[in-house]
Protein backbone atom coordinates (compact mmCIF):
# COMPACT_ATOMS: atom_id res chain seq x y z
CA UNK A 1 -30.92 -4.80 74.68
CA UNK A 2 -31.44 -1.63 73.21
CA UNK A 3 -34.87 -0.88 72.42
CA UNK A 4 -35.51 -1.47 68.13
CA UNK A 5 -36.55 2.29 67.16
CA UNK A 6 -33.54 3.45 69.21
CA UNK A 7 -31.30 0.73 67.52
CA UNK A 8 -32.68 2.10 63.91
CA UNK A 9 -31.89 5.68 64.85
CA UNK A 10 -28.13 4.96 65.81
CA UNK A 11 -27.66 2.60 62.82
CA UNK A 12 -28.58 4.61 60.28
CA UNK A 13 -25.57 7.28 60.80
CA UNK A 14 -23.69 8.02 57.73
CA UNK A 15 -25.84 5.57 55.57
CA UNK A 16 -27.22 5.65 51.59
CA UNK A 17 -29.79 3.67 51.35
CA UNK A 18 -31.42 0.86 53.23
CA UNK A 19 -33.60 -1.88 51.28
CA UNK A 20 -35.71 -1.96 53.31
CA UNK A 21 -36.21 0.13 56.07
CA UNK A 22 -39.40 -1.45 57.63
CA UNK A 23 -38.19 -4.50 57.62
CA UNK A 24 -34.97 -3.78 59.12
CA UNK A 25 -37.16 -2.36 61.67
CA UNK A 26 -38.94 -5.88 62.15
CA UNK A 27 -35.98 -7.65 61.97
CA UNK A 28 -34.48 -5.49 65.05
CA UNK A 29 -37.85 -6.04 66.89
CA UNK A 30 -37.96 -9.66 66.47
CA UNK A 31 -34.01 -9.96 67.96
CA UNK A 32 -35.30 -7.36 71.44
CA UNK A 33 -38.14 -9.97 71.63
CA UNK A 34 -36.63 -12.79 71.32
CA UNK A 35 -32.77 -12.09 72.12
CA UNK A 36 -31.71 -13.60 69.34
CA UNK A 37 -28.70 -11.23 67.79
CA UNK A 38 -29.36 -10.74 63.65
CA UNK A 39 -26.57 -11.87 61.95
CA UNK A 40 -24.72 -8.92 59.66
CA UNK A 41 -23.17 -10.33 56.82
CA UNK A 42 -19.97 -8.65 55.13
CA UNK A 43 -18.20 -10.29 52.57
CA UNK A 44 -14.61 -9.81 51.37
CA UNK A 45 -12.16 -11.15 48.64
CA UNK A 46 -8.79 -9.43 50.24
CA UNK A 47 -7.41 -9.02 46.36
CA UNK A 48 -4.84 -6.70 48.32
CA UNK A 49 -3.24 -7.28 51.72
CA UNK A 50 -3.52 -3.80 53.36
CA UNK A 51 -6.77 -1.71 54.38
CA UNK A 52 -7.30 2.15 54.01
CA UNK A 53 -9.55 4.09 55.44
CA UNK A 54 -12.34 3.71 52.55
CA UNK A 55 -12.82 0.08 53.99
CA UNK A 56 -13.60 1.03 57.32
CA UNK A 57 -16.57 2.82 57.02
CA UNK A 58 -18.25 -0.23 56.68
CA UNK A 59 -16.41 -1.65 59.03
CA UNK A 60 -17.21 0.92 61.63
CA UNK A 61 -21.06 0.00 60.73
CA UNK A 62 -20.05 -3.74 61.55
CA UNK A 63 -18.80 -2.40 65.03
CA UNK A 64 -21.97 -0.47 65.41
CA UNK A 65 -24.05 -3.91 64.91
CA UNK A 66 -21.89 -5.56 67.29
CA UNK A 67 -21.94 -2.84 69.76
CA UNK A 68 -25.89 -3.39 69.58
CA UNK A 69 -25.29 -7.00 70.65
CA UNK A 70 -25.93 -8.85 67.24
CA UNK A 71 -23.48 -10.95 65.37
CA UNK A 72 -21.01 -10.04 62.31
CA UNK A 73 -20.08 -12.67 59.73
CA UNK A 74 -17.23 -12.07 57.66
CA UNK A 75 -17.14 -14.16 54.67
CA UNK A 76 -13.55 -14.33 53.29
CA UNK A 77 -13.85 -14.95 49.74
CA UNK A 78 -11.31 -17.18 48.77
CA UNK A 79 -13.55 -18.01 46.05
CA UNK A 80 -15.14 -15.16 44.86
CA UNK A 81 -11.92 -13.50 45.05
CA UNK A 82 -9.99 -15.91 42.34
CA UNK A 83 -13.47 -15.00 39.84
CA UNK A 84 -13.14 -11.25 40.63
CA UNK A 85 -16.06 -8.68 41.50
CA UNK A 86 -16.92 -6.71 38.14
CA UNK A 87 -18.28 -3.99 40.38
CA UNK A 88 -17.23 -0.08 38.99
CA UNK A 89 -14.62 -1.91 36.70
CA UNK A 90 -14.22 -1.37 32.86
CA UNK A 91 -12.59 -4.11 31.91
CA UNK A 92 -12.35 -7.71 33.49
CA UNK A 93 -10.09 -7.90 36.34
CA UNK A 94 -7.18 -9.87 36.53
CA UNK A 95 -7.67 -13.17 38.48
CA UNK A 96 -5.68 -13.47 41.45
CA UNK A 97 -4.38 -17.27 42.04
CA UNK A 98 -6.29 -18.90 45.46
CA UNK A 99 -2.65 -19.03 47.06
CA UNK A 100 -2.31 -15.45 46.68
CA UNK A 101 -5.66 -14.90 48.18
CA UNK A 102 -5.54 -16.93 51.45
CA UNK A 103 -2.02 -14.77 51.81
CA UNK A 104 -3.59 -11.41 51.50
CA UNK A 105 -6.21 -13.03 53.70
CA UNK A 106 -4.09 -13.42 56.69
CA UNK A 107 -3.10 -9.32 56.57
CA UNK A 108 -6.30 -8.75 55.48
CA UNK A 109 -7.84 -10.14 58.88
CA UNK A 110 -5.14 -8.85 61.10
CA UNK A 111 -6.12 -5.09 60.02
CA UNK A 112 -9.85 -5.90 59.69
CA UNK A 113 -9.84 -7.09 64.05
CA UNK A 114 -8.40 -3.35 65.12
CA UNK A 115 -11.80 -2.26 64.50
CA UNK A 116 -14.05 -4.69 64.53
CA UNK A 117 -14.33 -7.37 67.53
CA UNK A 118 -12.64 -10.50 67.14
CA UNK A 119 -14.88 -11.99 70.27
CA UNK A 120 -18.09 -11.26 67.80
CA UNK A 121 -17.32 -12.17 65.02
CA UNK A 122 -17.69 -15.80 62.81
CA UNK A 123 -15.20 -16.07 60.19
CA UNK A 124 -16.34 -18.45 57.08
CA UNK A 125 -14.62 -18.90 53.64
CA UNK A 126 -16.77 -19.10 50.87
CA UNK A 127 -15.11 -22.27 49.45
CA UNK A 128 -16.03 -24.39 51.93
CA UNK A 129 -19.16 -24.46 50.10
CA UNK A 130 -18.02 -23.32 46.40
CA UNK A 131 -14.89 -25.57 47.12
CA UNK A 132 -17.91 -28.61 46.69
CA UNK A 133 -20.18 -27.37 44.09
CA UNK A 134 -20.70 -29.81 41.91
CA UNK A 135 -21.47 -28.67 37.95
CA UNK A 136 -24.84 -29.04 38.16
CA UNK A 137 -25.43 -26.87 41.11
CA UNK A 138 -23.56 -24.15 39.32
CA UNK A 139 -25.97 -24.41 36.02
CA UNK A 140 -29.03 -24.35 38.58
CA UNK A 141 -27.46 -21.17 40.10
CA UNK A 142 -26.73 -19.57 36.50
CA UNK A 143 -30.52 -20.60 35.98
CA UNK A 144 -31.88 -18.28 38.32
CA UNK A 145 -30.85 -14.59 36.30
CA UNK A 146 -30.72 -13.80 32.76
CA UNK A 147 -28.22 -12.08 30.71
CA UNK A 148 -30.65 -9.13 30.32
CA UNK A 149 -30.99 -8.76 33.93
CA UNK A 150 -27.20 -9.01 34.11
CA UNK A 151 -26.89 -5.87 31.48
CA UNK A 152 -28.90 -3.86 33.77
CA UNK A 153 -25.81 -3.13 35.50
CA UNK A 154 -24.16 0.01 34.88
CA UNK A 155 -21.10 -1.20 34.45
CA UNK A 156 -21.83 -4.16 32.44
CA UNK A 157 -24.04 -1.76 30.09
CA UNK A 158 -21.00 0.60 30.03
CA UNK A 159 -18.71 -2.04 29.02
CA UNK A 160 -20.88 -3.98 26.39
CA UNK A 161 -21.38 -0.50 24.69
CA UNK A 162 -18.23 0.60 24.77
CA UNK A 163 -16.94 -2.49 22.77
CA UNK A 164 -15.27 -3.95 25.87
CA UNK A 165 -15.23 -7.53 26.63
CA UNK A 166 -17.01 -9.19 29.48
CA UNK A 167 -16.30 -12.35 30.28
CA UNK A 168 -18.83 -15.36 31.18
CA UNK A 169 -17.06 -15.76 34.55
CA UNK A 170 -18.03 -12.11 35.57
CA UNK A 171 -21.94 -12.77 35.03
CA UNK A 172 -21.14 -15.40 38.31
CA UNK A 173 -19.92 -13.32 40.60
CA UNK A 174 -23.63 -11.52 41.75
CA UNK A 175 -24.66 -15.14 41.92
CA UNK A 176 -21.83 -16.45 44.05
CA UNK A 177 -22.10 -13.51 46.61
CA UNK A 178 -25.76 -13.95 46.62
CA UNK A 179 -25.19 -17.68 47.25
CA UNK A 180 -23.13 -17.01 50.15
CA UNK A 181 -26.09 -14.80 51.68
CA UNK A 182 -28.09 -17.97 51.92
CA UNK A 183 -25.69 -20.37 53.16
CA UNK A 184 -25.00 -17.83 55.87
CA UNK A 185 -28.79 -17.25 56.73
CA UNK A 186 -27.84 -13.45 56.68
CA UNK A 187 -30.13 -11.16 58.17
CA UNK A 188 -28.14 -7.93 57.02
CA UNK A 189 -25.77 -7.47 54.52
CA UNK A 190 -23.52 -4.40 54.45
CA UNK A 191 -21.63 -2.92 51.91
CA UNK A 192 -20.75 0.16 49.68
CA UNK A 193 -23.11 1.91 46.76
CA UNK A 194 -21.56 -0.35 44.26
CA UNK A 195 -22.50 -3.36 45.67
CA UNK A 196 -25.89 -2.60 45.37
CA UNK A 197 -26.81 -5.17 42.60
CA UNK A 198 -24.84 -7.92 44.39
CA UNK A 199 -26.52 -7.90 47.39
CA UNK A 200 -30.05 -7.21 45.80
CA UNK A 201 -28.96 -11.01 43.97
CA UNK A 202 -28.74 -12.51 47.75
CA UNK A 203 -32.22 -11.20 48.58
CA UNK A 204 -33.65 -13.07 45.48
CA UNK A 205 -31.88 -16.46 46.40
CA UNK A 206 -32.51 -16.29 49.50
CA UNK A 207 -36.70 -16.33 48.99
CA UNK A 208 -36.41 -18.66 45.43
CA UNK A 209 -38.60 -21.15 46.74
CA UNK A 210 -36.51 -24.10 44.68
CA UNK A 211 -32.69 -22.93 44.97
CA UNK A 212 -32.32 -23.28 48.46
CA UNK A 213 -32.85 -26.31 49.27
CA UNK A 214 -30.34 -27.97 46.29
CA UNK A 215 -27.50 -26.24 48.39
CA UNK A 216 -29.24 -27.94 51.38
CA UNK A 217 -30.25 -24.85 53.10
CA UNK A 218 -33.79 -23.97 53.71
CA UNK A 219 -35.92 -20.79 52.10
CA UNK A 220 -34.92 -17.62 53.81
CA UNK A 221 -36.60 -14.38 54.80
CA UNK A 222 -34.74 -11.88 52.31
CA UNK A 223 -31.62 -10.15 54.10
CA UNK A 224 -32.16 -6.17 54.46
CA UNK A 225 -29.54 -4.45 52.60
CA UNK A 226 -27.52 -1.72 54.12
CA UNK A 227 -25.06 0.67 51.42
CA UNK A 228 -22.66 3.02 52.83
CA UNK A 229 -21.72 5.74 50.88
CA UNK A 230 -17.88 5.29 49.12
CA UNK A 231 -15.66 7.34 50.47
CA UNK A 232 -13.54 9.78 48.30
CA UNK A 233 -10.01 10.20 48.54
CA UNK A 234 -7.67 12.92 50.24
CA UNK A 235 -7.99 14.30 46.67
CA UNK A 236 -11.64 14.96 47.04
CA UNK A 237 -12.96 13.85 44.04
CA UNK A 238 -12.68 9.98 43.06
CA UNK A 239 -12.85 7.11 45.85
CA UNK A 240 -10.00 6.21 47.86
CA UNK A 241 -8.17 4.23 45.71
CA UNK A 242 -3.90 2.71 46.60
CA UNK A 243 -3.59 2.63 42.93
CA UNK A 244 -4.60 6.53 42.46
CA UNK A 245 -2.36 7.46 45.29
CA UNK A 246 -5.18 9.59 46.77
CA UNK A 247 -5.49 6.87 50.29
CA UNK A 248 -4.83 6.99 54.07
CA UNK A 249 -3.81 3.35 55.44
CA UNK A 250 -5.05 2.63 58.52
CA UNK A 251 -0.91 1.05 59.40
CA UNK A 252 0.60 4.41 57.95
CA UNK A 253 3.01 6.01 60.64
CA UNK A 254 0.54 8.55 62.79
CA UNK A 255 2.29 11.35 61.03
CA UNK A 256 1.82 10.70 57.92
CA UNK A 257 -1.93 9.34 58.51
CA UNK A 258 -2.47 13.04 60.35
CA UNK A 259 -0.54 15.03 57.63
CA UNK A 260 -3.11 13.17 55.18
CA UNK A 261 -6.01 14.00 56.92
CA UNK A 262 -5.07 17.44 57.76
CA UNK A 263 -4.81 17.65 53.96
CA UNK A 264 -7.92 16.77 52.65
CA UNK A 265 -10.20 19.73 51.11
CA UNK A 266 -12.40 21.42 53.31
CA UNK A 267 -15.38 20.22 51.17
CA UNK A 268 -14.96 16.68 52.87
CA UNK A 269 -14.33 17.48 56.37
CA UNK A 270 -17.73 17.08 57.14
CA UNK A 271 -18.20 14.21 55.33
CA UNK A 272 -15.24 12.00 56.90
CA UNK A 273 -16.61 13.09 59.98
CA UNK A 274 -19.74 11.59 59.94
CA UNK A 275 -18.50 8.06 58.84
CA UNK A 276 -14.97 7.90 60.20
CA UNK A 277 -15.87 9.16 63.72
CA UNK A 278 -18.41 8.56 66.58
CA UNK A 279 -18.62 12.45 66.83
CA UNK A 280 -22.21 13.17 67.69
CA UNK A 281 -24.33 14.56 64.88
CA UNK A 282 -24.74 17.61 67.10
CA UNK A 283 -21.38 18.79 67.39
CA UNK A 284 -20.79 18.30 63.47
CA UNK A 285 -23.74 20.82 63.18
CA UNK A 286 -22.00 22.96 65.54
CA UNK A 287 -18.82 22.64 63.71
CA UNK A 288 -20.61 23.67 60.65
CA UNK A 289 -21.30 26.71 62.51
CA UNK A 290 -18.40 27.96 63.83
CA UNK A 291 -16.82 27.61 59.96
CA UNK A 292 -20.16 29.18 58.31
CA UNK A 293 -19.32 32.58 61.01
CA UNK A 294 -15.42 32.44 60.96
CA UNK A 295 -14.02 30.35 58.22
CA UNK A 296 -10.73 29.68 59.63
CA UNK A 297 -11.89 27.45 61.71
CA UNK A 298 -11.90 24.73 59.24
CA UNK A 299 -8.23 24.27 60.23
CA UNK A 300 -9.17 23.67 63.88
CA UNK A 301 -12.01 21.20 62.34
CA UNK A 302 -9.15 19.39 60.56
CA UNK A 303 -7.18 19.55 63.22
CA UNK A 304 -9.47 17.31 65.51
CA UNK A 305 -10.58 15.08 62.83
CA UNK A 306 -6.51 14.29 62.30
CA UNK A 307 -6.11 13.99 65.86
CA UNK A 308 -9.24 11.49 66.32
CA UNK A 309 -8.43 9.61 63.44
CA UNK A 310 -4.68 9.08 64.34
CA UNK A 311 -5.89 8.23 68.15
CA UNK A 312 -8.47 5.57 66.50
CA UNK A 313 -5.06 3.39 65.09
CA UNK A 314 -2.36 4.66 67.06
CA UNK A 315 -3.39 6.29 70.53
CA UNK A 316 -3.50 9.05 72.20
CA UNK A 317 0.52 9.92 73.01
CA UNK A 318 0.71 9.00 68.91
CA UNK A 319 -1.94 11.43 68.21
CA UNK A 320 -0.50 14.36 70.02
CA UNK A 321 2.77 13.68 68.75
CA UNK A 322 2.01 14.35 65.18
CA UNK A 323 -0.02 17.19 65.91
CA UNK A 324 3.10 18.93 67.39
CA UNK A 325 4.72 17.42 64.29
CA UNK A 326 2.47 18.48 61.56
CA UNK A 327 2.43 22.44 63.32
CA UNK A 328 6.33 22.44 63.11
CA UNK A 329 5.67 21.35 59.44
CA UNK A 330 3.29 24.62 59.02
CA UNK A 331 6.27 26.61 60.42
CA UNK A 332 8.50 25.29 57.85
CA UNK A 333 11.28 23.73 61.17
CA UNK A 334 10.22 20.15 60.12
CA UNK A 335 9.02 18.41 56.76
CA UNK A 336 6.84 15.16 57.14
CA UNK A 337 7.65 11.89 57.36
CA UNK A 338 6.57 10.83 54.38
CA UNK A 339 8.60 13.60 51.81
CA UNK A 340 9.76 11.99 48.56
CA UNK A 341 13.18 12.12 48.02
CA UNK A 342 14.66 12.67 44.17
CA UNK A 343 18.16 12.95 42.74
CA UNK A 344 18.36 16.33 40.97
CA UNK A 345 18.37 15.18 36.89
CA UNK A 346 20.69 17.72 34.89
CA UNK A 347 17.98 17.82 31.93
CA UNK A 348 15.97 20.31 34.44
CA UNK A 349 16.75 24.12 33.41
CA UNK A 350 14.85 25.60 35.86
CA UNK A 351 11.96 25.97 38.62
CA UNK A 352 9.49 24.94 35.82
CA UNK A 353 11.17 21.94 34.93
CA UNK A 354 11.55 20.63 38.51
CA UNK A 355 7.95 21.27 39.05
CA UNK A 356 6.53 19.42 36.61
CA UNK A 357 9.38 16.91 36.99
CA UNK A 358 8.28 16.04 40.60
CA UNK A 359 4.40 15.72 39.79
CA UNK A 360 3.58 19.19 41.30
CA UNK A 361 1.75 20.32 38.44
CA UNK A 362 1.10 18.81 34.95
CA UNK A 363 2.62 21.16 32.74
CA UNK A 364 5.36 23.98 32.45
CA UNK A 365 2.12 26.51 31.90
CA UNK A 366 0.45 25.44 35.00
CA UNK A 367 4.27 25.36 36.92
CA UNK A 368 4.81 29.54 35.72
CA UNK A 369 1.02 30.17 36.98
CA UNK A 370 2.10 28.27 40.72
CA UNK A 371 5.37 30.23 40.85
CA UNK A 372 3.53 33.86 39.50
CA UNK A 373 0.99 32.91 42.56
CA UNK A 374 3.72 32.93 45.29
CA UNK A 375 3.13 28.53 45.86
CA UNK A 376 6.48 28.02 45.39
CA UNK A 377 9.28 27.69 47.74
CA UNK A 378 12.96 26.42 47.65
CA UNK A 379 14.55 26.11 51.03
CA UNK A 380 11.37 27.99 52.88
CA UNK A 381 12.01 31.00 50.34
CA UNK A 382 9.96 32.38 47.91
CA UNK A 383 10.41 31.37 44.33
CA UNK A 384 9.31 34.90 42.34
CA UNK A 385 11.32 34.08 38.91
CA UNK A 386 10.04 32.10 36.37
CA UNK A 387 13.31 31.76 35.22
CA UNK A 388 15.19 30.72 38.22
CA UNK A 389 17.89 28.43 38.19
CA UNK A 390 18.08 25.76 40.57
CA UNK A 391 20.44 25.72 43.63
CA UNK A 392 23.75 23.49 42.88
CA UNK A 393 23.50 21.87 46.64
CA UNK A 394 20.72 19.73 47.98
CA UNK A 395 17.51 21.35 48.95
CA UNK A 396 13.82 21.20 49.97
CA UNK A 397 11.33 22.51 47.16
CA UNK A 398 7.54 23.33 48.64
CA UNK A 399 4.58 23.60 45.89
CA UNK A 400 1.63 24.82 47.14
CA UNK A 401 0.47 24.86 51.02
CA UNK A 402 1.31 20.87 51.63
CA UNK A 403 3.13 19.12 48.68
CA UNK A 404 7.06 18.24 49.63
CA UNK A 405 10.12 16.97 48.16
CA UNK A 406 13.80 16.37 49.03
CA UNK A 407 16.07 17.16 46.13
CA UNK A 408 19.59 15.79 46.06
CA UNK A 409 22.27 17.18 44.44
């Protein structure tokens, strides 16, 4: 095994925050000296059946652990899920029925296994315990917080100032994930920035010299808590998110995966590097380089991470293949896969209408700004008119350098 300082050094690649350090340190001692693996805790409550890229950079970190020869628990929340995790929300979320849970479960896992390691991993569901609590576990469990430790949460504070309801059922969840902590004996929990209060909940439980044992389970040494940073969308400014439309799915067609990647600002480039990649920290300083004395070469930059990230899902032959794809695109002799497609509307006057008809920009002002600016093309020419009308036969309109859409006539 690995030495533990070495271990420390690769494992902390890409991460936030680690509570605590030193004793993730110990733990990783303890495991070379005994050969015991640690066990790495992730939970999840698949509310949704597919997984973008956003989720894998904790599960990357899982692979990493496993890689290291220690042991990855995934707790499917089948549970936990039907409650609903209050985390970064501003209102309650709906609650999904347990049916429609253990269905998103099975796609969930399917997509979870093409980057983690089936082989190391123990699967649990969290109601085989919560499935048997009885009522006056649950009150013993609610005993352990208070509701002023509860409104220490951002998003609880947020919400109870704002005026917006928060239901009793949400103050469980922190306790419920914490719970599973314990009946997992986790060493190391992983998750994102947001889960920080959650998992800070299973360190508590885990060491409460009385809760323990009325689950049956004996008092733990407190689990070392590992946050990732969240990953923002190809947008570049609010997490990767199916519902803002800003995501890469790690099943999207290789084209469209590398003509999303290839499309993400230059400000996160680096950024997706470091925690989508096994790219040595090195060569993402040298990258740095090369764009800091010739800017350009952010596109070759992109390129690669495109190219990686397509090969990581799809291999290699895929990976070339929409490279060649996506430079035919840049020539304007192919559009990508994934173009919308819209039936011309005879309300639209002109250029401006379409524009702002299609999404490409949010207003008619903004649409005569894109057009004055030369981003606008019909057909691979340039629009220069504000005032254009729009071709009677079926054409391809182009707003800025990589936005797309079919337009039937």
């Amino acid at each position: 095994m690995i030495p533990a300082r070495e271990q420390l050094d690769l494992l902390k690649r890409g991460v936030l925050e680690l509570i605590d350090e030193k004793e993730l340190l110990a733990k990783l001692e303890r495991s070379v000296a005994t050969g015991v693996p640690l066990r790495i805790k992730l939970g999840v409550d698949p509310t949704a059946p597919d997984i973008h890229l956003g989720f894998t950079v904790v599960m990357r970190k899982l692979r990493q652990f496993q890689d290291l020869g220690h042991q990855v628990v995934l707790i499917v929340g089948d549970y936990t899920a039907t409650v609903g995790d209050p985390s970064g929300k501003n209102k309650t979320r709906p609650r999904l029925s347990h049916a429609q849970v253990l269905a998103n479960a099975g796609t969930y896992k399917e997509q979870f296994f093409r980057i983690v390691d089936r082989d190391k991993t123990e699967i649990v569901y969290n109601g085989e315990w919560f499935g048997k609590t009885t009522f006056s576990q649950t009150t013993e469990l609610m005993s352990r917080i208070t509701v002023a430790q509860m409104l220490e949460r951002e998003d609880f504070q947020n919400r109870h100032a704002a005026g917006n309801p928060i239901s009793l059922h949400e103050f469980l969840y922190p306790l419920m994930q914490g719970l599973d902590s314990v009946m997992v004996r986790a060493d190391v929990e992983l998750g994102g920035t947001d889960q920080k209060f959650n998992v800070l909940r299973g360190r508590e439980l885990q060491r409460d010299p009385d809760l323990p044992g009325i689950f049956g389970m004996p008092v733990q040494e407190p689990q070392v808590g590992l946050f990732m940073p969240i990953l923002l969308g190809t947008c570049g400014r609010e997490k990767m998110s199916k519902s803002l439309g800003n995501y890469v799915g790690i099943t999207e067609p290789p084209q469209v995966m590398y003509h999303k990647v290839y499309s993400i600002p230059d400000s996160q480039v680096e950024n997706w590097t470091t925690l989508l990649t096994d790219l040595p920290l090195t060569e993402i300083a040298d990258w740095k380089d090369r764009v800091a004395l010739h800017g350009p070469a952010i596109n070759s930059w992109k390129g690669w991470l495109a190219s990686e990230i397509v090969r990581q899902y799809h291999g290699e032959a895929a990976a070339l293949e929409a490279a060649t794809l996506e430079s035919a695109v840049h020539r304007g002799d192919a559009l990508p896969e994934d173009t919308p497609e819209m039936a011309r509307d005879p309300a639209w006057t002109g250029i401006l209408d379409l524009l702002v008809a299609v999404g490409a920009v949010p207003s008619r002002g903004e649409a005569k700004k894109l057009v004055q600016n030369g981003g606008v093309q019909v057909d691979g020419e340039k629009v220069a008119d504000i005032a254009a009308a729009l071709p009677a036969r079926a054409f391809v309109l182009k707003a800025g350098k990589r936005k797309f859409w079919k337009i039937r006539s």
